[in-house]
Protein backbone atom coordinates (compact mmCIF):
# COMPACT_ATOMS: atom_id res chain seq x y z
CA UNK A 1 -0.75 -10.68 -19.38
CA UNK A 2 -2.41 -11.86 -16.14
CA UNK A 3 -5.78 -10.11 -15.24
CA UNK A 4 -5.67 -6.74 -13.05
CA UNK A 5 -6.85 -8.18 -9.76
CA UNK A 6 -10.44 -6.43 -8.59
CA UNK A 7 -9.46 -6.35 -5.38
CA UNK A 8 -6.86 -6.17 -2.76
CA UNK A 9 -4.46 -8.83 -3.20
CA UNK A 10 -4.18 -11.35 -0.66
CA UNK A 11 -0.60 -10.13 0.97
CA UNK A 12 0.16 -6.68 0.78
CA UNK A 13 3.56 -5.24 1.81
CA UNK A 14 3.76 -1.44 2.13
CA UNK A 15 6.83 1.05 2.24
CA UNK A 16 5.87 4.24 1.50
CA UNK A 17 5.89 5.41 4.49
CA UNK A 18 5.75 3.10 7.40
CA UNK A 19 6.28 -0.63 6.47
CA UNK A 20 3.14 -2.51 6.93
CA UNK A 21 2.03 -5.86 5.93
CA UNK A 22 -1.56 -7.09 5.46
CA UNK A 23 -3.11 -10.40 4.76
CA UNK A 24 -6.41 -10.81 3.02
CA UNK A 25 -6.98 -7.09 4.27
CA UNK A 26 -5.79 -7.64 7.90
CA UNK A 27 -2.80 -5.62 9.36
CA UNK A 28 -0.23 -8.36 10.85
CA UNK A 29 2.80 -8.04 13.33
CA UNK A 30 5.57 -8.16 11.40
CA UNK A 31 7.70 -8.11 15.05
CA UNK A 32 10.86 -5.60 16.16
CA UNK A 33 13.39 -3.77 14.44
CA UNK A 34 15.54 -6.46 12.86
CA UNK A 35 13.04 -8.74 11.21
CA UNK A 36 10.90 -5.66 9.86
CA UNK A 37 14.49 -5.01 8.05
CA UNK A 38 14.92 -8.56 6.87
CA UNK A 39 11.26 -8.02 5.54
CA UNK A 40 12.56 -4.29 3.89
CA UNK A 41 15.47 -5.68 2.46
CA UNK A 42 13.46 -8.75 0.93
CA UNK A 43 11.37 -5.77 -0.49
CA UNK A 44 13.98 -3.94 -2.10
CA UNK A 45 15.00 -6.94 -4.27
CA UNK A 46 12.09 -6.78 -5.67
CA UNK A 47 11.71 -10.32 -6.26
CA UNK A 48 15.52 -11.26 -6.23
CA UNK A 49 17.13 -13.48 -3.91
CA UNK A 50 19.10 -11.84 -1.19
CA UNK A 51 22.08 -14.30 -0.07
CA UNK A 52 22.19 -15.18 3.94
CA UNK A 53 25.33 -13.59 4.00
CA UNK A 54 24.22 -10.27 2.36
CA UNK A 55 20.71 -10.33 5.23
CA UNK A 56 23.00 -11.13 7.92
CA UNK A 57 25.32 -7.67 6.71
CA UNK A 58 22.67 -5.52 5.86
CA UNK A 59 20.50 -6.42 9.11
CA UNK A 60 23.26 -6.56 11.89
CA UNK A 61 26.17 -5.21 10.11
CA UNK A 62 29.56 -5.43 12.55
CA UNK A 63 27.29 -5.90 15.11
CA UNK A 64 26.14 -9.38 13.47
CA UNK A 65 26.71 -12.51 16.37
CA UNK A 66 28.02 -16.16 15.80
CA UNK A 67 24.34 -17.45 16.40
CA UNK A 68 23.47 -14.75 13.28
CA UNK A 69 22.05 -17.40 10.49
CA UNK A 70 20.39 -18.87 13.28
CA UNK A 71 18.81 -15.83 14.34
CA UNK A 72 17.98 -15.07 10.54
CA UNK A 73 16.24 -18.59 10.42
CA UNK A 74 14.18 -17.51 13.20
CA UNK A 75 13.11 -14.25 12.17
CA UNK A 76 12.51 -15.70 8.83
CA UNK A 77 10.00 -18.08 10.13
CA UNK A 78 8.03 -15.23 12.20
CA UNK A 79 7.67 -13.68 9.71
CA UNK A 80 6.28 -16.81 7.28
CA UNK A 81 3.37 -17.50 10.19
CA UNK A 82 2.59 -13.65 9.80
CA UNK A 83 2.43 -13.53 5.88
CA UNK A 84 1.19 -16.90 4.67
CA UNK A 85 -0.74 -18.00 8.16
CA UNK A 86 -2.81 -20.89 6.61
CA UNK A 87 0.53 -22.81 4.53
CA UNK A 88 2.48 -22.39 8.09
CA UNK A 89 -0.57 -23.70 10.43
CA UNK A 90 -0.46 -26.65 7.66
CA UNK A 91 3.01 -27.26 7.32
CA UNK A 92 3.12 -26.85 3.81
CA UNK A 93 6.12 -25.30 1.87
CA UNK A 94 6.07 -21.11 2.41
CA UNK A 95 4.51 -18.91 -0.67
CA UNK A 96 5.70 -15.69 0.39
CA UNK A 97 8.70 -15.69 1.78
CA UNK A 98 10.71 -18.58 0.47
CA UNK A 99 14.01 -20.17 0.10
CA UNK A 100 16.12 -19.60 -3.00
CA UNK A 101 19.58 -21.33 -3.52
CA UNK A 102 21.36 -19.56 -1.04
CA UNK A 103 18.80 -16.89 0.30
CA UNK A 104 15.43 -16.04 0.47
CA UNK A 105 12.69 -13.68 -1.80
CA UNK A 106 9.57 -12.57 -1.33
CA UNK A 107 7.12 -13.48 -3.89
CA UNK A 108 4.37 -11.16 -3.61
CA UNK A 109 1.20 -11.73 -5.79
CA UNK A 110 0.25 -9.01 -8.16
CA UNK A 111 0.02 -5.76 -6.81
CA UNK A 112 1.33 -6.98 -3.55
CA UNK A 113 3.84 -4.18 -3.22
CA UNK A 114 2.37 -0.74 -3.04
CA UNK A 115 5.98 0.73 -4.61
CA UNK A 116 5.40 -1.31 -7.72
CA UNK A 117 2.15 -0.85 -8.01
CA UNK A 118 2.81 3.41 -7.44
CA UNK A 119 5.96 2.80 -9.62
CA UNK A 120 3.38 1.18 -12.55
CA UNK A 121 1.05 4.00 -12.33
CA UNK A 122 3.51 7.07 -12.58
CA UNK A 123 5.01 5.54 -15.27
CA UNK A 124 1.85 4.71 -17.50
CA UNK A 125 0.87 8.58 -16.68
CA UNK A 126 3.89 10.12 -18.08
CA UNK A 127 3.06 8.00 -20.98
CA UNK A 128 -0.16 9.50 -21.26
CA UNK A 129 1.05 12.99 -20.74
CA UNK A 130 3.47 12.49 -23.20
CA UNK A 131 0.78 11.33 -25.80
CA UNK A 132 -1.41 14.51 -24.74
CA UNK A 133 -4.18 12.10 -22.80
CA UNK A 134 -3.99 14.53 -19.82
CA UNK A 135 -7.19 13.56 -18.33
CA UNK A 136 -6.02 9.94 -18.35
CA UNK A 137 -2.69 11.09 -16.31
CA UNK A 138 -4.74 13.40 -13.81
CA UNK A 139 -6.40 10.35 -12.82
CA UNK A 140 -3.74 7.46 -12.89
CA UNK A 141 -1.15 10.10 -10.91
CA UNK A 142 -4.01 10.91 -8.25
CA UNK A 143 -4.22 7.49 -7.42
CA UNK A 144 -0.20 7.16 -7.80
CA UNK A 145 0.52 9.53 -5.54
CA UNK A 146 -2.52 8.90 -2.74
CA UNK A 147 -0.63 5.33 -2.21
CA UNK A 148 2.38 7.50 0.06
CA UNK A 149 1.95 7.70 3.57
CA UNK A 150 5.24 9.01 4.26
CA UNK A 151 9.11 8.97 3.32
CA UNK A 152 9.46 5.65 1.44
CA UNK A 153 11.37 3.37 3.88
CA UNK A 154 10.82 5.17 6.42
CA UNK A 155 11.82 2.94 9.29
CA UNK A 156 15.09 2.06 7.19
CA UNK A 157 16.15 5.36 6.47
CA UNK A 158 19.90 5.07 8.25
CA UNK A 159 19.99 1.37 6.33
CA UNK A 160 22.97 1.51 3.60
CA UNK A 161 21.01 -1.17 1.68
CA UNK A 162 17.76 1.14 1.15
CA UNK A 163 19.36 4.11 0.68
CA UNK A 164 19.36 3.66 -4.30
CA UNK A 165 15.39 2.68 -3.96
CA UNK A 166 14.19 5.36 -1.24
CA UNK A 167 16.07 7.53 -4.22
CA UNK A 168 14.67 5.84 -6.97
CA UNK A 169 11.51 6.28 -5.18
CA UNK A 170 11.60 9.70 -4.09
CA UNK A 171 12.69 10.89 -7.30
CA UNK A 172 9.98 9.02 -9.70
CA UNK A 173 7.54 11.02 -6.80
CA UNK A 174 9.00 14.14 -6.88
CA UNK A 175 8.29 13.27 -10.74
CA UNK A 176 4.89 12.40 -10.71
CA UNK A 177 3.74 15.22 -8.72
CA UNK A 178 5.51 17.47 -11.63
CA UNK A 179 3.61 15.76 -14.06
CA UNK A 180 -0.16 16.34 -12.11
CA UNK A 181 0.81 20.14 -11.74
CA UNK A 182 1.62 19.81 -15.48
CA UNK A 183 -1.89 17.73 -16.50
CA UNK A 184 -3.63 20.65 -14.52
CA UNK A 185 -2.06 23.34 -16.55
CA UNK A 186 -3.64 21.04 -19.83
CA UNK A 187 -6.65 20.97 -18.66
CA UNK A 188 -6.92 24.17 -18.03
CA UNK A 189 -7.16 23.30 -14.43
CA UNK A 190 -5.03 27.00 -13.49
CA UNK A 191 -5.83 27.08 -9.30
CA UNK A 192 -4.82 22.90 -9.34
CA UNK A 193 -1.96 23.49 -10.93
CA UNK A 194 -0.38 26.63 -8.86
CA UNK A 195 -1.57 25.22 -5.76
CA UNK A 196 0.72 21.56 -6.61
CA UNK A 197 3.35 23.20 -8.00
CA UNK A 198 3.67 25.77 -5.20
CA UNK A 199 3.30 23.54 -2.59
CA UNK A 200 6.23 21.53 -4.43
CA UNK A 201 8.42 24.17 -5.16
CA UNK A 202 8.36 25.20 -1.38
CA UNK A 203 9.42 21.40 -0.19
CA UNK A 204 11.74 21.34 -2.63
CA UNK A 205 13.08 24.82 -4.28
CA UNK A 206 15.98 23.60 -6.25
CA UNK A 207 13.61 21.78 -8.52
CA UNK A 208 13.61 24.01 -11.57
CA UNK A 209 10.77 21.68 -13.34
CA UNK A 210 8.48 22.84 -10.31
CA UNK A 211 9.40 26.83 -10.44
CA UNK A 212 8.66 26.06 -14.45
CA UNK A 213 5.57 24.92 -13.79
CA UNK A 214 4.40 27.52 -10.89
CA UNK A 215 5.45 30.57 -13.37
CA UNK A 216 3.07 29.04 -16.06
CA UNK A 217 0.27 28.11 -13.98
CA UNK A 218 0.51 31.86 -12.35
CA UNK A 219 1.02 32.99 -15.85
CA UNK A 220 -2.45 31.44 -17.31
CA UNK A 221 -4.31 32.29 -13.61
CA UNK A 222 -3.41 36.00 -15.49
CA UNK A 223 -1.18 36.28 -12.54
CA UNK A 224 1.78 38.28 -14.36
CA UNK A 225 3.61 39.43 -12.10
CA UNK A 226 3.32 36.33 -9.34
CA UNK A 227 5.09 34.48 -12.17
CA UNK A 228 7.86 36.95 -12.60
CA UNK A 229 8.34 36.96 -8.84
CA UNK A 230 8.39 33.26 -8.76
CA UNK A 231 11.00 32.97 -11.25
CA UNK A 232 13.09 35.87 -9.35
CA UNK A 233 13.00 33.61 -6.52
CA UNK A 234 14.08 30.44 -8.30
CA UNK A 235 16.92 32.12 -9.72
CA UNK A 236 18.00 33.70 -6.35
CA UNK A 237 17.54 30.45 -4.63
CA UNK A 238 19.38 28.32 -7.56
CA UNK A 239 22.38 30.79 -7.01
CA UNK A 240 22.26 31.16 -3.17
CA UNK A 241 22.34 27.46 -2.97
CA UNK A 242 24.23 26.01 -5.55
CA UNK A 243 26.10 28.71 -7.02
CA UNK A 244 24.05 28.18 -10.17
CA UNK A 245 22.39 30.41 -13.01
CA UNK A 246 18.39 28.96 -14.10
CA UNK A 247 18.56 26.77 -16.71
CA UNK A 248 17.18 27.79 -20.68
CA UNK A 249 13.92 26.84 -20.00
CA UNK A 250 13.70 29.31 -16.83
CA UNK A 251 15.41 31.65 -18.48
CA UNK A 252 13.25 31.29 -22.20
CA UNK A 253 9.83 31.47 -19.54
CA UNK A 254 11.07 34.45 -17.88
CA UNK A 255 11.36 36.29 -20.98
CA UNK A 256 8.09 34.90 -22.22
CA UNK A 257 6.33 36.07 -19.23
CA UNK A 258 7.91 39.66 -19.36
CA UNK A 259 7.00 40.14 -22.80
CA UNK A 260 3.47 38.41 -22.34
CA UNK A 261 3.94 35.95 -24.83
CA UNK A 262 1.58 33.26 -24.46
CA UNK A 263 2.56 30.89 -27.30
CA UNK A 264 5.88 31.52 -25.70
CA UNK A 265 4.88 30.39 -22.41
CA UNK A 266 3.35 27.49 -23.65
CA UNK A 267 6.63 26.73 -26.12
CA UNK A 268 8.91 26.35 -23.14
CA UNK A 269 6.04 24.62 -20.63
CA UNK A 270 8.76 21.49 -19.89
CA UNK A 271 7.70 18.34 -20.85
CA UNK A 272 7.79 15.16 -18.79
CA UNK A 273 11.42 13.86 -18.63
CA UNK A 274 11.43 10.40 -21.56
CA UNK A 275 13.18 8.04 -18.87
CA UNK A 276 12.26 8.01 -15.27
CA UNK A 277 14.04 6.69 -12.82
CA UNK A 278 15.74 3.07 -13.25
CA UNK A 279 12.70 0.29 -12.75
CA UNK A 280 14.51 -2.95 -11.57
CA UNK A 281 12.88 -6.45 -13.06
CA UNK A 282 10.16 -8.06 -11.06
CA UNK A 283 10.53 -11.44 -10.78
CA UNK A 284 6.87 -11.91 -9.97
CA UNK A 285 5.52 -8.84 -12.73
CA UNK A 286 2.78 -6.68 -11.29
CA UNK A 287 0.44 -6.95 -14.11
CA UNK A 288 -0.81 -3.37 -14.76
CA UNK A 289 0.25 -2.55 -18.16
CA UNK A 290 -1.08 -1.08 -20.03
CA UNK A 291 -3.38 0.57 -18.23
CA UNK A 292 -4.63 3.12 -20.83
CA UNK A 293 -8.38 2.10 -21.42
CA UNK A 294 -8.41 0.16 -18.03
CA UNK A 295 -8.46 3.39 -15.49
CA UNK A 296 -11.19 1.63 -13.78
CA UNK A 297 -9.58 -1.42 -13.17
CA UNK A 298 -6.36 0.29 -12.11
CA UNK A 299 -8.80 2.48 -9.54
CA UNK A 300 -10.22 -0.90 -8.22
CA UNK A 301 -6.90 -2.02 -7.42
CA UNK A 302 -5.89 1.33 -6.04
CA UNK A 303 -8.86 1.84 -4.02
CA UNK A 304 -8.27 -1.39 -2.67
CA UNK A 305 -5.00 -0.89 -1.07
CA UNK A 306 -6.07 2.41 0.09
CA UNK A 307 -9.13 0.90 2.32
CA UNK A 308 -6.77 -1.51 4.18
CA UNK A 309 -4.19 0.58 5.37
CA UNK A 310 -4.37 -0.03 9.37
């Protein structure tokens, strides 16, 4: 496995939240609408090469001219100069952005992509949820989640072709924000834990993992009845909304909180979910894993990224 770099890598593409590109630290123009979605849609494969045909579709759709591959060439080019300056002022062959067969990829070095590197750290939390290390998960999912800036995609959000990963995305953070309500609630950590879960439950009330979690953590702040009338409101919401009765766990913590059953509370606390959502192949790996042992490495990389955002 290659070594965690100790510092920001020297291209850095970010989409959660606006998409940004920096290079050895410095914020670059990546240019107008169209080649910031060739760059998004280079980002989405992950590696992969994207054909000319499938750019040209996803960028212009029906709109797409004669002079399109042309036009791809160029913005292709624009934005080689922005993300490997010194190879284009040299006229050597491009690093970042480079041909493939028919299409292009963009190789990104290690921890180049703040979605993989956010993707990395949510799932090496769970892991260490799962295997009771909450303290371990506390701090890998505040650095996970510190890394958004916004809706994933954001300036692609009417794109069809980033419509799966800004849901893969949103999901494995609506996830990982679960799971640091739930590593509260382990450590004992009762006003951390309502105050996450709350705020989560109120973005997004059909979540019944985050009503779950509130009840508990209002449960343990010896906040009985809050946690009753939490779980009222999930179920009124779940049925106003989708026609829907809570699910066993809701229903097995309500009865646990009525009867004041603490080892029941704490039987039906629900557990991080075993798969998250779908992780594509990298072709260039971000080399994070395992990070168990290595917080302070992953934090160097983390803090990193965070003190170059522009």
């Amino acid at each position: 496995m290659a070594p965690v770099p100790s510092g920001p890598p020297p291209v850095l593409v970010r989409v959660l939240g606006a998409l940004t590109a920096e290079v050895d630290g410095v914020a670059v123009a990546l240019g107008g609408p169209r080649p910031r979605a060739v760059l998004a849609r280079l980002a989405v494969a992950d590696g992969r090469m994207v054909t000319d045909d499938a750019l040209i579709e996803d960028v212009w759709g029906d709109e797409a001219p004669r002079t399109a591959l042309l036009t791809l060439q160029g913005y292709v080019s624009s934005l080689r100069k922005a993300l490997d300056p010194a190879n284009a002022r040299a006229g050597l062959g491009a690093r970042v952005v480079v041909r493939d067969g028919p299409g292009y990829a963009l190789c990104l070095p290690p921890g180049g992509l703040d979605a993989a590197v956010f993707t990395t750290l949510a799932d090496e939390a769970r892991t260490s949820l799962g295997r009771g290390e909450a303290e371990t998960a506390a701090r890998l999912l505040d650095d996970a989640l510190a890394l958004w800036r916004g809706p994933a995609y954001v300036d692609c959000l009417d794109r069809e072709f980033a419509a799966p990963e800004i849901a893969r995305l949103t999901a494995l953070r609506h996830g990982a924000t679960e799971d640091r309500a739930a590593a509260a609630l382990v450590l004992g950590d009762h006003t951390r834990a309502v105050a996450t879960a709350e705020a989560h439950t109120r973005e997004h009330p059909l979540r019944e993992r985050g009503w779950a979690l509130l009840a508990a953590a209002l449960y343990r702040s010896g906040r009985q009845g809050d946690a009753s009338a939490a779980l009222r409101t999930a179920r009124r919401i779940l049925a106003d909304e989708l026609g829907a009765d809570p699910g066993p766990v809701l229903v097995a913590l309500q009865d646990a909180v009525l009867r004041r059953d603490d080892a029941g509370v704490a039987a039906v606390l629900p557990a991080p979910p075993t798969v998250s959502p779908a992780r594509r192949h990298r072709r260039v790996p971000v080399p994070l894993t395992p990070t168990v042992g290595r917080e302070d490495d992953v934090r160097a990389v983390v803090d990193a990224l965070r003190d170059h955002v522009p």
